[in-house]
C-alpha atoms as a PDB file:
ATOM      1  CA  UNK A   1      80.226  -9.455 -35.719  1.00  0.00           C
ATOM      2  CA  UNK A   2      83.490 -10.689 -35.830  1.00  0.00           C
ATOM      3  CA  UNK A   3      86.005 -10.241 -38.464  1.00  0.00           C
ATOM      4  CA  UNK A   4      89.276 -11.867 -39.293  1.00  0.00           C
ATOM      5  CA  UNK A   5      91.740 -11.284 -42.701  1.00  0.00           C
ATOM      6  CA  UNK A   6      94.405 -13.953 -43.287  1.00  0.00           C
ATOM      7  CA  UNK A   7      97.575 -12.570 -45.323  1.00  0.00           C
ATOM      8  CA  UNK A   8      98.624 -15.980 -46.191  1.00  0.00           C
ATOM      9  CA  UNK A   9     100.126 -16.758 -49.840  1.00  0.00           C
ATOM     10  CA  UNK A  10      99.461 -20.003 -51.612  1.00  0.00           C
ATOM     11  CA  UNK A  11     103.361 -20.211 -50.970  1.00  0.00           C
ATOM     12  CA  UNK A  12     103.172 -20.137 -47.112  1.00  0.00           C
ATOM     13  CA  UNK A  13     100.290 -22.761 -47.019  1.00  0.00           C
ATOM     14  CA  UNK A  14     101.824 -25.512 -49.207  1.00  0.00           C
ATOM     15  CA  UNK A  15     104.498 -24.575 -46.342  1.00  0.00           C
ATOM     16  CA  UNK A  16     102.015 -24.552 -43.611  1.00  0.00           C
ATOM     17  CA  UNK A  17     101.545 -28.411 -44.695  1.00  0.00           C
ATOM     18  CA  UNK A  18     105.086 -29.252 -44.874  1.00  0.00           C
ATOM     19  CA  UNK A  19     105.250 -28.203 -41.588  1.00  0.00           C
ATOM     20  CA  UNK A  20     102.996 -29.928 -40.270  1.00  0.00           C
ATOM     21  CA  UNK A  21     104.791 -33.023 -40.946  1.00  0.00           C
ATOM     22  CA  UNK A  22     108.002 -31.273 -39.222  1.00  0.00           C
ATOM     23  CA  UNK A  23     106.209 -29.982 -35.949  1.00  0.00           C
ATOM     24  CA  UNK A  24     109.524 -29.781 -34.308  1.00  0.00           C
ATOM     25  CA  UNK A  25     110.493 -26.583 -35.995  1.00  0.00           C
ATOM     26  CA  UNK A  26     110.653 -23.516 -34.253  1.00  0.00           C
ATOM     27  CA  UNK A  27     108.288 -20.235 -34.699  1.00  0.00           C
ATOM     28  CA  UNK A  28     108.510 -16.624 -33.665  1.00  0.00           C
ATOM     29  CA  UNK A  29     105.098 -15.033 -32.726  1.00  0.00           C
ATOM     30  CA  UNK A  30     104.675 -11.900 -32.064  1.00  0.00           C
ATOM     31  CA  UNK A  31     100.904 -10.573 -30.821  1.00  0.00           C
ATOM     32  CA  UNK A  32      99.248  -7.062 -29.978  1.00  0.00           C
ATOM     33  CA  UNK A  33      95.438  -6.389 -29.498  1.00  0.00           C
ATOM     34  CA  UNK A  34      94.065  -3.035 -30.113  1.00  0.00           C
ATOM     35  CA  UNK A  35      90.748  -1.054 -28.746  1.00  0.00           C
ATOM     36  CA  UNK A  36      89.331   1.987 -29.763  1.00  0.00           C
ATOM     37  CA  UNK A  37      87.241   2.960 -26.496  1.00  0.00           C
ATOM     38  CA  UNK A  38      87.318   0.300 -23.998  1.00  0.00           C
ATOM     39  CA  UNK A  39      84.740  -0.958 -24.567  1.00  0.00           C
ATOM     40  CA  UNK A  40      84.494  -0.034 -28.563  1.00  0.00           C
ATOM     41  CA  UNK A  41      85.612  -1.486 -31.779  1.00  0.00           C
ATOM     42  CA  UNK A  42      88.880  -4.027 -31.221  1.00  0.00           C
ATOM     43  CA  UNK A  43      91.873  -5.570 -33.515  1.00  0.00           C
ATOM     44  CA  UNK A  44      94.200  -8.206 -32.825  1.00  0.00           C
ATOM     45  CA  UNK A  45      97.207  -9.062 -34.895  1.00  0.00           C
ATOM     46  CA  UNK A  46      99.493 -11.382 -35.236  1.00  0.00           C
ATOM     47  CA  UNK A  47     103.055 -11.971 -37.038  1.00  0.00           C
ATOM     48  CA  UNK A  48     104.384 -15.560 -37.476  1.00  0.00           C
ATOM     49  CA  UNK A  49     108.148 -16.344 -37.993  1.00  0.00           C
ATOM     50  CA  UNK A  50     109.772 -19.690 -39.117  1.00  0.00           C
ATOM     51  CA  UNK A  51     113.189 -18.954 -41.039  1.00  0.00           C
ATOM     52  CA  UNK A  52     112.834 -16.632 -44.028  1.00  0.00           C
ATOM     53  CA  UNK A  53     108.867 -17.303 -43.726  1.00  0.00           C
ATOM     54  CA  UNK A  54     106.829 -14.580 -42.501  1.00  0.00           C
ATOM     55  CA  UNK A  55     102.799 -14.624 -42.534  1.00  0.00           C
ATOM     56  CA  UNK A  56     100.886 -11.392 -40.899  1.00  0.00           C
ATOM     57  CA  UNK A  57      97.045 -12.299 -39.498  1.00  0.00           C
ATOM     58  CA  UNK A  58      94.187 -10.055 -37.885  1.00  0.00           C
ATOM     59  CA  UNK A  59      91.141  -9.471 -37.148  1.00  0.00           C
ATOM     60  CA  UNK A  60      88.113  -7.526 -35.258  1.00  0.00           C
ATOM     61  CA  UNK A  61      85.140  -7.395 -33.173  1.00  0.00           C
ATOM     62  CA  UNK A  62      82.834  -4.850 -33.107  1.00  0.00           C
ATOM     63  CA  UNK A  63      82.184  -4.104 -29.409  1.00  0.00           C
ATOM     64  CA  UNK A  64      84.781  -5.685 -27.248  1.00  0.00           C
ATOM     65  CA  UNK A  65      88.151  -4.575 -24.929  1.00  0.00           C
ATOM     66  CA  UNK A  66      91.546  -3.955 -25.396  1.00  0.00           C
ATOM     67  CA  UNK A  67      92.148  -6.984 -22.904  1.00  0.00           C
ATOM     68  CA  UNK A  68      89.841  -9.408 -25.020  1.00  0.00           C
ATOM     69  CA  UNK A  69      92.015  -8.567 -28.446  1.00  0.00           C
ATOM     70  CA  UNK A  70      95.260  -9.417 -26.421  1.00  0.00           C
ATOM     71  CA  UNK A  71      93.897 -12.841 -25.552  1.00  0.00           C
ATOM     72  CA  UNK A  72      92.531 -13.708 -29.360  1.00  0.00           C
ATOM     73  CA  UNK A  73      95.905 -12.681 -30.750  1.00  0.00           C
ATOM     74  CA  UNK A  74      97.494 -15.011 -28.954  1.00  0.00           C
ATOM     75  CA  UNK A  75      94.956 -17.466 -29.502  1.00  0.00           C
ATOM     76  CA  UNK A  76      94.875 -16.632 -32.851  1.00  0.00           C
ATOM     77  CA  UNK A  77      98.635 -17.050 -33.748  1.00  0.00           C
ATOM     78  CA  UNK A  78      98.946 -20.340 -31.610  1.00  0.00           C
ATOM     79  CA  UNK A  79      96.265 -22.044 -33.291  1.00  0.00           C
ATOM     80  CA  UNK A  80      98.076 -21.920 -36.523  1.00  0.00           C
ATOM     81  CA  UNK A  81     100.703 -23.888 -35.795  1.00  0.00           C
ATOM     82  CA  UNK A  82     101.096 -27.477 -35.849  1.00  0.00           C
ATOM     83  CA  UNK A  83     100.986 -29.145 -32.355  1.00  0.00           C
ATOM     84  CA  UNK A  84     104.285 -29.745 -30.368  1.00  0.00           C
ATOM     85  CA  UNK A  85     105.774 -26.699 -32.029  1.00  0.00           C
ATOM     86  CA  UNK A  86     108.739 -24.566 -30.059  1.00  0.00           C
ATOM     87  CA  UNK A  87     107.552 -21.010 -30.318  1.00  0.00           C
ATOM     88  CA  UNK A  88     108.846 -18.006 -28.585  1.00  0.00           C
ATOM     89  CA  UNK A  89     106.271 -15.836 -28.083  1.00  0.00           C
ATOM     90  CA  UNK A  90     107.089 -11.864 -27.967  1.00  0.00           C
ATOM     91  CA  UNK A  91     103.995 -10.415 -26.019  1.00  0.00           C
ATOM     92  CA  UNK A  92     103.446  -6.597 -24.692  1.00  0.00           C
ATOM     93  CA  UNK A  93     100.866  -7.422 -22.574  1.00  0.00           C
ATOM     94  CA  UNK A  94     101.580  -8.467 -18.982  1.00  0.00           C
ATOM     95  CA  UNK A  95      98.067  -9.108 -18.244  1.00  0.00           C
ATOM     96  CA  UNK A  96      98.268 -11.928 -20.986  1.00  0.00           C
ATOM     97  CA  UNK A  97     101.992 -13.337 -20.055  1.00  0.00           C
ATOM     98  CA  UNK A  98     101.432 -13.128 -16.461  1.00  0.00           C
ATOM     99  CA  UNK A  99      97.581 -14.249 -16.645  1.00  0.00           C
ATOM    100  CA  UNK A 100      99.003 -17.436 -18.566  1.00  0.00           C
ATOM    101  CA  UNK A 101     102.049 -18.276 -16.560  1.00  0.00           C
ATOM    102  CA  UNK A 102     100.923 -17.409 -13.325  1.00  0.00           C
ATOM    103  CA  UNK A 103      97.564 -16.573 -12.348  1.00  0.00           C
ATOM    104  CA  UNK A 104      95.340 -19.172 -14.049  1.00  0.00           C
ATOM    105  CA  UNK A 105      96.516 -22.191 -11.780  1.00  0.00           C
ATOM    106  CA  UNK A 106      95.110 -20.778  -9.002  1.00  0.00           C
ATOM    107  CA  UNK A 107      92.104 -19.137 -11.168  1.00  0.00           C
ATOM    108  CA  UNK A 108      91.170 -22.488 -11.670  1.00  0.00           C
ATOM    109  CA  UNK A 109      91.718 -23.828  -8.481  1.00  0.00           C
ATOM    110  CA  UNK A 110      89.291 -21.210  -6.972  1.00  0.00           C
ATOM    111  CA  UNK A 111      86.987 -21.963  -9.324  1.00  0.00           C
ATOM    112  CA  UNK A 112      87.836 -19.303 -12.319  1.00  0.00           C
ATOM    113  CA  UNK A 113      87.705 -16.091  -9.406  1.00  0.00           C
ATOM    114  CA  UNK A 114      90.293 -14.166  -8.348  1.00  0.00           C
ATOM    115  CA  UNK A 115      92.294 -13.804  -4.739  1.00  0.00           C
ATOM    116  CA  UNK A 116      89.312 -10.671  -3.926  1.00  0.00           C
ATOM    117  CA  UNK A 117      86.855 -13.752  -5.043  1.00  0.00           C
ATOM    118  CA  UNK A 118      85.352 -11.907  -8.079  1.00  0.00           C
ATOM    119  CA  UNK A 119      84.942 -14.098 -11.485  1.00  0.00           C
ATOM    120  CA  UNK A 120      88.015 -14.022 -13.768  1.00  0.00           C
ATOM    121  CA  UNK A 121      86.866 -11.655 -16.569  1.00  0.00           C
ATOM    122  CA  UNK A 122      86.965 -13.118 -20.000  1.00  0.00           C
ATOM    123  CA  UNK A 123      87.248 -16.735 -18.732  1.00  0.00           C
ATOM    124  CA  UNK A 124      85.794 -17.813 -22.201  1.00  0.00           C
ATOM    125  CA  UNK A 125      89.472 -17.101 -23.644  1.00  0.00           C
ATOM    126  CA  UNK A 126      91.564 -18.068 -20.880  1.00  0.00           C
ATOM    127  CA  UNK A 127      89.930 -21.338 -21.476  1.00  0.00           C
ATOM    128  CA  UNK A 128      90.960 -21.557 -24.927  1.00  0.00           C
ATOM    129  CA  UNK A 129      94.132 -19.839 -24.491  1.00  0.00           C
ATOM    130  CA  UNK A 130      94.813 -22.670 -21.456  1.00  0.00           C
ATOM    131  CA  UNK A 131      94.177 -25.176 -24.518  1.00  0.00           C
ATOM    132  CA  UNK A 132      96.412 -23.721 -27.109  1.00  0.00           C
ATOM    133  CA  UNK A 133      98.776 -23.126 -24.845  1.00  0.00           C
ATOM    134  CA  UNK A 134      99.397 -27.064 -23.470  1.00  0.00           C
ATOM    135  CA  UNK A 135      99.270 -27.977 -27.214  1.00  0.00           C
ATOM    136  CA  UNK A 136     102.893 -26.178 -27.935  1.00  0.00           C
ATOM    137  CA  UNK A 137     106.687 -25.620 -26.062  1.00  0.00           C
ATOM    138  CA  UNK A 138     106.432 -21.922 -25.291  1.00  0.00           C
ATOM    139  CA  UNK A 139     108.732 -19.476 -24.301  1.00  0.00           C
ATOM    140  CA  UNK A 140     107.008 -16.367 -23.170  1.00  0.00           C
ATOM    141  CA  UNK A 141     109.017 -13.344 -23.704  1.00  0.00           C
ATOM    142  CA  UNK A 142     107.748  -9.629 -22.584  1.00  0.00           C
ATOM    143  CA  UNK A 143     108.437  -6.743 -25.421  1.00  0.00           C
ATOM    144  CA  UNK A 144     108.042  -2.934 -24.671  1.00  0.00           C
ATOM    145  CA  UNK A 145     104.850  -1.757 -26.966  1.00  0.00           C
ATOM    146  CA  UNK A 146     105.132   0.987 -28.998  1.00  0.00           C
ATOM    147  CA  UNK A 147     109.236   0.745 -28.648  1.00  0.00           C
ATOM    148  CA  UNK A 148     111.498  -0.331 -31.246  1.00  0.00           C
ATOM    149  CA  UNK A 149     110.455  -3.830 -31.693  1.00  0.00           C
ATOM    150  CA  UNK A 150     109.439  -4.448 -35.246  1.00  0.00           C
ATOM    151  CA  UNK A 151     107.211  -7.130 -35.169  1.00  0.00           C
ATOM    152  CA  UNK A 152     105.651  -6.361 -32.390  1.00  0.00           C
ATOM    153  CA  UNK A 153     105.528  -2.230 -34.428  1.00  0.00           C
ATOM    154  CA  UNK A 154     103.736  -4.083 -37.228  1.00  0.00           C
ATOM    155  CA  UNK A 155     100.908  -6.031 -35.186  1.00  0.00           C
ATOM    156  CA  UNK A 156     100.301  -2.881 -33.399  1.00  0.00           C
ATOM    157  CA  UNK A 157      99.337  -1.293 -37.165  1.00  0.00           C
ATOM    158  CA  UNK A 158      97.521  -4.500 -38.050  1.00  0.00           C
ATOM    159  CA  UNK A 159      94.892  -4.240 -34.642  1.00  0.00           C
ATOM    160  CA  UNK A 160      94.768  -0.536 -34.785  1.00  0.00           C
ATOM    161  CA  UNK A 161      93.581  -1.327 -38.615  1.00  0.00           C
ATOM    162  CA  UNK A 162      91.339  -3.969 -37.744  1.00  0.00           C
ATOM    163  CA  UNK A 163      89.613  -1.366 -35.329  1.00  0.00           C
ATOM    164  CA  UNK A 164      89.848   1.418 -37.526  1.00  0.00           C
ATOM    165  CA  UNK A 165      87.535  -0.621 -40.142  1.00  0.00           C
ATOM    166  CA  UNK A 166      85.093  -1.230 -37.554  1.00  0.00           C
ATOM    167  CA  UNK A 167      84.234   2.544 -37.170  1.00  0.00           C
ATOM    168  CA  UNK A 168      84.513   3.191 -40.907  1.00  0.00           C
ATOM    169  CA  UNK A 169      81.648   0.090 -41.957  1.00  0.00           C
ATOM    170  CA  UNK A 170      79.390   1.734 -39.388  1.00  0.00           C
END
């Protein structure tokens, strides 16, 4: 079961809309993925930046890995903007930022399996990131976890959360 929580004010979607009719602005997006186990219960979180506007967004899965929830914040957060948008996106995970912007070329050249020929684990979201990803200007920018990086502090709560709740509805 997957679960997802939106903190999005009636505010921030009348300026999700506007937006959309500006897709050249530029957005901050800041992702972490959480796992409690690996496998076990997951969260992913993201925060999204455009000026003074700030939305927060999460979610869960039940069974999954701390690798997975890195991927679906990312998907996550890109899908939510309007195509064509700038977006610089602060990332702690160098499986993600170096998966994305320099492994999956050849991934798919080899036919989604690696250099030691195995399959490319979690292909199902490298797929969709690979989509998200052509749909936008990104710059990818690597940000110590657990350091003094607010945003990325704050998705780091959000995903642990969204984990947390999985163990307590059990």
């Amino acid at each position: 079961m997957t679960g997802q929580r939106s903190l999005f004010s009636e505010k921030s979607a009348a300026h999700k809309r506007d937006v959309t009719a500006r897709a050249a602005h530029s957005f901050i997006l800041t992702t972490d993925g959480s796992c409690i186990g690996n496998p076990g219960p997951g969260g992913w979180a993201c925060v999204l930046r455009e000026g003074d506007h700030v939305r927060e967004s999460y979610g869960s899965e039940a069974h999954t890995t701390n690798n997975r929830m890195e991927l679906r914040a990312v998907i996550e957060g890109l899908s939510a903007l309007p195509a064509s948008a700038h977006v610089i996106l602060n990332i702690d995970s160098q499986y993600v930022k170096n998966g994305i912007t320099s492994w999956i070329n050849k991934w798919k050249q080899n036919g989604w399996r690696t250099s030691a020929k195995q399959d490319v684990l979690n292909r199902d979201l490298w797929e969709r990131l690979d989509s998200e990803v052509k749909r936008h200007d990104i710059e990818w920018k690597w940000v110590k976890g657990h350091a003094s990086h607010k945003d990325n502090n704050r998705c780091d709560e959000l995903a642990q959360m969204a984990a947390r709740e999985q163990v307590k509805s059990k």
